[in-house]
C-alpha atoms as a PDB file:
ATOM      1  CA  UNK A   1      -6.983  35.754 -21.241  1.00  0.00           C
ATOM      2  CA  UNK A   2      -4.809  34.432 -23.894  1.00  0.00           C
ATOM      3  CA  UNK A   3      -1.853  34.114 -21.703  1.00  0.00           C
ATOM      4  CA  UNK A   4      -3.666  32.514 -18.628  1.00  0.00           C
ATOM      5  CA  UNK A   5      -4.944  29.484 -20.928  1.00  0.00           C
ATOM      6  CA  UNK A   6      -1.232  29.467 -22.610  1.00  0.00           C
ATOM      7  CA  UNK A   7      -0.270  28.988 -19.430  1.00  0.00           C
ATOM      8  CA  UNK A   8      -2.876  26.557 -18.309  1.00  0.00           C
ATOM      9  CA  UNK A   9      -2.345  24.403 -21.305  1.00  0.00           C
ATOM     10  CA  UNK A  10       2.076  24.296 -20.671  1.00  0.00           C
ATOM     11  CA  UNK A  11       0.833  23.454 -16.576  1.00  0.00           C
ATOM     12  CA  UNK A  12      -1.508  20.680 -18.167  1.00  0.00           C
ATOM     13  CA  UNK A  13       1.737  19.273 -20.758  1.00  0.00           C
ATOM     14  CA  UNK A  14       3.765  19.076 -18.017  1.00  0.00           C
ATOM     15  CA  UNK A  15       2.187  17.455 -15.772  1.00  0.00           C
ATOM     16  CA  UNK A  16       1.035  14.593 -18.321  1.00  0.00           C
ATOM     17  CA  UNK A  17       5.069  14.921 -19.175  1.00  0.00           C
ATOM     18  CA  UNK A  18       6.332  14.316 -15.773  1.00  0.00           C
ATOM     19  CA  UNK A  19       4.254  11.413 -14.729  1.00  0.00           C
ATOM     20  CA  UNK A  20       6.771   8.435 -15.043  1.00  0.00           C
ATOM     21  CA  UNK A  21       6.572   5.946 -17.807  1.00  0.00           C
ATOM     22  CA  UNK A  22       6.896   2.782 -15.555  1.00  0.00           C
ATOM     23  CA  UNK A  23       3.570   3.853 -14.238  1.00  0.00           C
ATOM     24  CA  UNK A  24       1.581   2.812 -17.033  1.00  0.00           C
ATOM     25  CA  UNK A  25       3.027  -0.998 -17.517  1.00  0.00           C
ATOM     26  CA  UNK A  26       1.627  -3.166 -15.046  1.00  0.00           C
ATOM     27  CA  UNK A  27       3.657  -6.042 -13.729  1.00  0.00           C
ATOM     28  CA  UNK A  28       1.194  -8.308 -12.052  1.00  0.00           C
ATOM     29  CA  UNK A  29      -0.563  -8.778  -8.215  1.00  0.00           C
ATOM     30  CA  UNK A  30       2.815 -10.420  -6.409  1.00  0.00           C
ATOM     31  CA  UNK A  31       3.194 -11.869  -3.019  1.00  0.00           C
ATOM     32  CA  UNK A  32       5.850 -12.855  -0.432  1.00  0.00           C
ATOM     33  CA  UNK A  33       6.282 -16.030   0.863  1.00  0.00           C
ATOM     34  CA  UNK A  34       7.918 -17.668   3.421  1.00  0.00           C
ATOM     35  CA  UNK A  35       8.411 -21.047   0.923  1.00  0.00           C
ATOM     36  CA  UNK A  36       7.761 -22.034  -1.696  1.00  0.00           C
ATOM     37  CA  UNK A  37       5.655 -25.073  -2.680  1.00  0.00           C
ATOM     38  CA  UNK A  38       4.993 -26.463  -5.604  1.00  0.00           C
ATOM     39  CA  UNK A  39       2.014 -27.098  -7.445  1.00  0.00           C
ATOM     40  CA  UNK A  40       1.127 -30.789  -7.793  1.00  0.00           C
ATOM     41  CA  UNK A  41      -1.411 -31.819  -9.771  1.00  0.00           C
ATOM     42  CA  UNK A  42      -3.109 -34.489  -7.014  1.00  0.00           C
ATOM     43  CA  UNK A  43      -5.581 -31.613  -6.039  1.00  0.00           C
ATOM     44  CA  UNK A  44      -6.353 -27.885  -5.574  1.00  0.00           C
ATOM     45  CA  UNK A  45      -3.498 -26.228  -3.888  1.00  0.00           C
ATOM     46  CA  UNK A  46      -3.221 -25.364  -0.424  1.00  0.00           C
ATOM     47  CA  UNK A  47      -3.689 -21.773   0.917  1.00  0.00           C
ATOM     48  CA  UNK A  48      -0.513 -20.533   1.780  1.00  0.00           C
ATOM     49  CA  UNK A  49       0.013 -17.802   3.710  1.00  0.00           C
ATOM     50  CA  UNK A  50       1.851 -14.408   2.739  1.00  0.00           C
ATOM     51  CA  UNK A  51       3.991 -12.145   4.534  1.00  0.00           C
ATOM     52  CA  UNK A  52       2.618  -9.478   2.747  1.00  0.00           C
ATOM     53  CA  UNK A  53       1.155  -8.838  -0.843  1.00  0.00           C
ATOM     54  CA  UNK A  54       0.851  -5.729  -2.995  1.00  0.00           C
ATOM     55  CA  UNK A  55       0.250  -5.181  -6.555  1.00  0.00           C
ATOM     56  CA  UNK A  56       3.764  -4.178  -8.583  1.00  0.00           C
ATOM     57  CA  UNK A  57       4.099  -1.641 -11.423  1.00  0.00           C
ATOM     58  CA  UNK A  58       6.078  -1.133 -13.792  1.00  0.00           C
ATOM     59  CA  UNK A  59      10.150  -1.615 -13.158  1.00  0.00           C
ATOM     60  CA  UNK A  60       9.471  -2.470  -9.205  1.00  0.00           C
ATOM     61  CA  UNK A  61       9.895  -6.111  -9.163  1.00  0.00           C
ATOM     62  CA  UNK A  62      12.987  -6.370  -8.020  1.00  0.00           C
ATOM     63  CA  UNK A  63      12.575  -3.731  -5.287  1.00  0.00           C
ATOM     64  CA  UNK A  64       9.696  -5.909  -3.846  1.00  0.00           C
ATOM     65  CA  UNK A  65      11.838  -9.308  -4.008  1.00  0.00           C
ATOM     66  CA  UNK A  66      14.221  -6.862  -2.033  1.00  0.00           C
ATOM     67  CA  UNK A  67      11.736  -6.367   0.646  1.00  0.00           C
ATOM     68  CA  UNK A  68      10.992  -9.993   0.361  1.00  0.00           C
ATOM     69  CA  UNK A  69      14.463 -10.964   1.165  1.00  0.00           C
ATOM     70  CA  UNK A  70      14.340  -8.559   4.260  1.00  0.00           C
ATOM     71  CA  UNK A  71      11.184  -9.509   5.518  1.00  0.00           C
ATOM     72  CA  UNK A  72      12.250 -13.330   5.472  1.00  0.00           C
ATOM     73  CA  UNK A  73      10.608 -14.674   2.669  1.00  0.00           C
ATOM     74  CA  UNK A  74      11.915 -17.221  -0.320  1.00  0.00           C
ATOM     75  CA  UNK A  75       9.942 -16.698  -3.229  1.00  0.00           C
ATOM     76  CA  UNK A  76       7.833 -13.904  -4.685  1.00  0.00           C
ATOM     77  CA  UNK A  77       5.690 -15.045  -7.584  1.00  0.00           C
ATOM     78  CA  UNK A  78       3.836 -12.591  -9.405  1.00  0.00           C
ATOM     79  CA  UNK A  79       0.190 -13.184 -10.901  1.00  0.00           C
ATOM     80  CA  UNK A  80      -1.621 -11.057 -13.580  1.00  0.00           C
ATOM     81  CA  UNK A  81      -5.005  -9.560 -12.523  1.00  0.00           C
ATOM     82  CA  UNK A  82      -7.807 -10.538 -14.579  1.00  0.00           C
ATOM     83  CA  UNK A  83      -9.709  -7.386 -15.410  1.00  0.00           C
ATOM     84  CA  UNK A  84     -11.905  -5.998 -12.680  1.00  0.00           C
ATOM     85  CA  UNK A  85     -10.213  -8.255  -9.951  1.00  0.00           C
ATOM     86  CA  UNK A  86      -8.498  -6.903  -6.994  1.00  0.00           C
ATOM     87  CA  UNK A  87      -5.237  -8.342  -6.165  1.00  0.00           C
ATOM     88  CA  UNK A  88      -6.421 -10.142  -3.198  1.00  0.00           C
ATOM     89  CA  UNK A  89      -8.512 -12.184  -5.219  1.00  0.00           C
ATOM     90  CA  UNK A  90      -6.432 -13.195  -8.502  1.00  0.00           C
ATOM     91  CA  UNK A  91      -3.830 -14.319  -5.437  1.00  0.00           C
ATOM     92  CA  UNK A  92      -6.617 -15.813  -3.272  1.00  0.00           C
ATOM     93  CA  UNK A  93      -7.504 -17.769  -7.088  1.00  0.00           C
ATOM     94  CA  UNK A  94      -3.808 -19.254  -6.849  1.00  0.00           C
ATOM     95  CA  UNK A  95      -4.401 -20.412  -3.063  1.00  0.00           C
ATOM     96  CA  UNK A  96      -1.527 -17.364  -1.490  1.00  0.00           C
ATOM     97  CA  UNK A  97      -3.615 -15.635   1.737  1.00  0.00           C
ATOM     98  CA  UNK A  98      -2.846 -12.387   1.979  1.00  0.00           C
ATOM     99  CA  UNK A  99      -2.776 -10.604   5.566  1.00  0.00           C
ATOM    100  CA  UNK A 100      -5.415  -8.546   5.892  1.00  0.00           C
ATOM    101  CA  UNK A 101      -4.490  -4.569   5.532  1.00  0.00           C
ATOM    102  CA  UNK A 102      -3.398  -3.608   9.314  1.00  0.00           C
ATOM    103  CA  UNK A 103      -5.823  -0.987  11.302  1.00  0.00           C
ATOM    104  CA  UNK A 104      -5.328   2.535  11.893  1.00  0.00           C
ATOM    105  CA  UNK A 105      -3.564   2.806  15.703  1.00  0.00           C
ATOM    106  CA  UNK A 106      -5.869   3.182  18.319  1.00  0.00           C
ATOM    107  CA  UNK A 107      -5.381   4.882  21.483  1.00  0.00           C
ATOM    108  CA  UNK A 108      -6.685   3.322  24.703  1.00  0.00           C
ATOM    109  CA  UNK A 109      -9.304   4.724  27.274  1.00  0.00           C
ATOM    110  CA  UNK A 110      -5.652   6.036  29.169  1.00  0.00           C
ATOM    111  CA  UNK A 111      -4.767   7.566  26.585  1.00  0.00           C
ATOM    112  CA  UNK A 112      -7.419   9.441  25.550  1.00  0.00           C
ATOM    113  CA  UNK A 113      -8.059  10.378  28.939  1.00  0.00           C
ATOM    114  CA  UNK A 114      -4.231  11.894  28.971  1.00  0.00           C
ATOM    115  CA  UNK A 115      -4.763  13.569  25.911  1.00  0.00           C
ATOM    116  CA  UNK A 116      -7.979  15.406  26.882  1.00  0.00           C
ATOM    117  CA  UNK A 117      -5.867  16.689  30.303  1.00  0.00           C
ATOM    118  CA  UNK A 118      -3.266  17.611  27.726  1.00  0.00           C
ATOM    119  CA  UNK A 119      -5.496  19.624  25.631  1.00  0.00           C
ATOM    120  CA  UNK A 120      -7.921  20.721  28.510  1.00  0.00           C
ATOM    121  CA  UNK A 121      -4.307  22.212  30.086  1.00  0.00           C
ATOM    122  CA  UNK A 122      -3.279  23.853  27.098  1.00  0.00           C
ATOM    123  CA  UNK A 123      -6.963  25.413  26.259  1.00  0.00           C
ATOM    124  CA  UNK A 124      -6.843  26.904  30.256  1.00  0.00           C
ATOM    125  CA  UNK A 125      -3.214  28.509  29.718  1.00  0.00           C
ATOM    126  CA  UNK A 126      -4.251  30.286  26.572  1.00  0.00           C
ATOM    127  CA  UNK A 127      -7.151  31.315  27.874  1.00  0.00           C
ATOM    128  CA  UNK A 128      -5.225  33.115  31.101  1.00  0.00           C
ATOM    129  CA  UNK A 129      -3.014  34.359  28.256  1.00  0.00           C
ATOM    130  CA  UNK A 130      -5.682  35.900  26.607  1.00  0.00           C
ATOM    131  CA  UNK A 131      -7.323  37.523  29.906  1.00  0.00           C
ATOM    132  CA  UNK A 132      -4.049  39.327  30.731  1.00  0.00           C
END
């Protein structure tokens, strides 16, 4: 018994251990633009669209300006989250839209119908199998 929660307790240390320490600094809600405008002060600023947005820990920063760069975009400003607030919104707050998150795939009436015939095939042959 002794050994098991000896054991349990070096599992539970490691664990904590290996968890990287980037993880727990939090770098801000960042998005990717395709320009950047500046911020006058004749009004509320304009919603500008993103490319994409996602919320950046730790030393990642300049791994997301990377995928800026690729994607197209020219600036990638970074916002901190006020408490409780998803990223969408403390970004929405500084007038940056961000895309909504893409659907899962969907397969069409075709190709559910091939699938079925796929599956309907492969149910029949095992079943012949099986009766041999």
């Amino acid at each position: 018994m002794r050994r098991i929660l000896l054991i349990a307790a070096l599992g539970i240390v490691a664990t904590v251990a290996a968890r990287p320490v980037s993880a727990a600094f939090l770098t801000g809600c960042c998005a990717c633009l395709e320009q950047h405008n500046a911020q006058t002060a004749s009004g509320p600023p304009q919603a500008q669209p993103a490319l994409f947005c996602s919320q950046v820990v730790g030393m990642g920063y300049p791994d997301f300006v990377q995928r800026c760069d690729d994607a197209g975009g020219a600036s990638a400003p970074c916002f901190d989250p006020s408490p409780g607030q998803s990223c969408g919104a403390t970004l929405a707050q500084q007038g940056i839209g961000c895309p909504a998150a893409p659907g899962a795939p969907a397969a069409g009436h075709l190709g559910l119908a091939a699938l079925a015939v796929a599956l309907s095939s492969l149910g029949f042959a095992a079943l012949r199998r099986r009766a041999r």
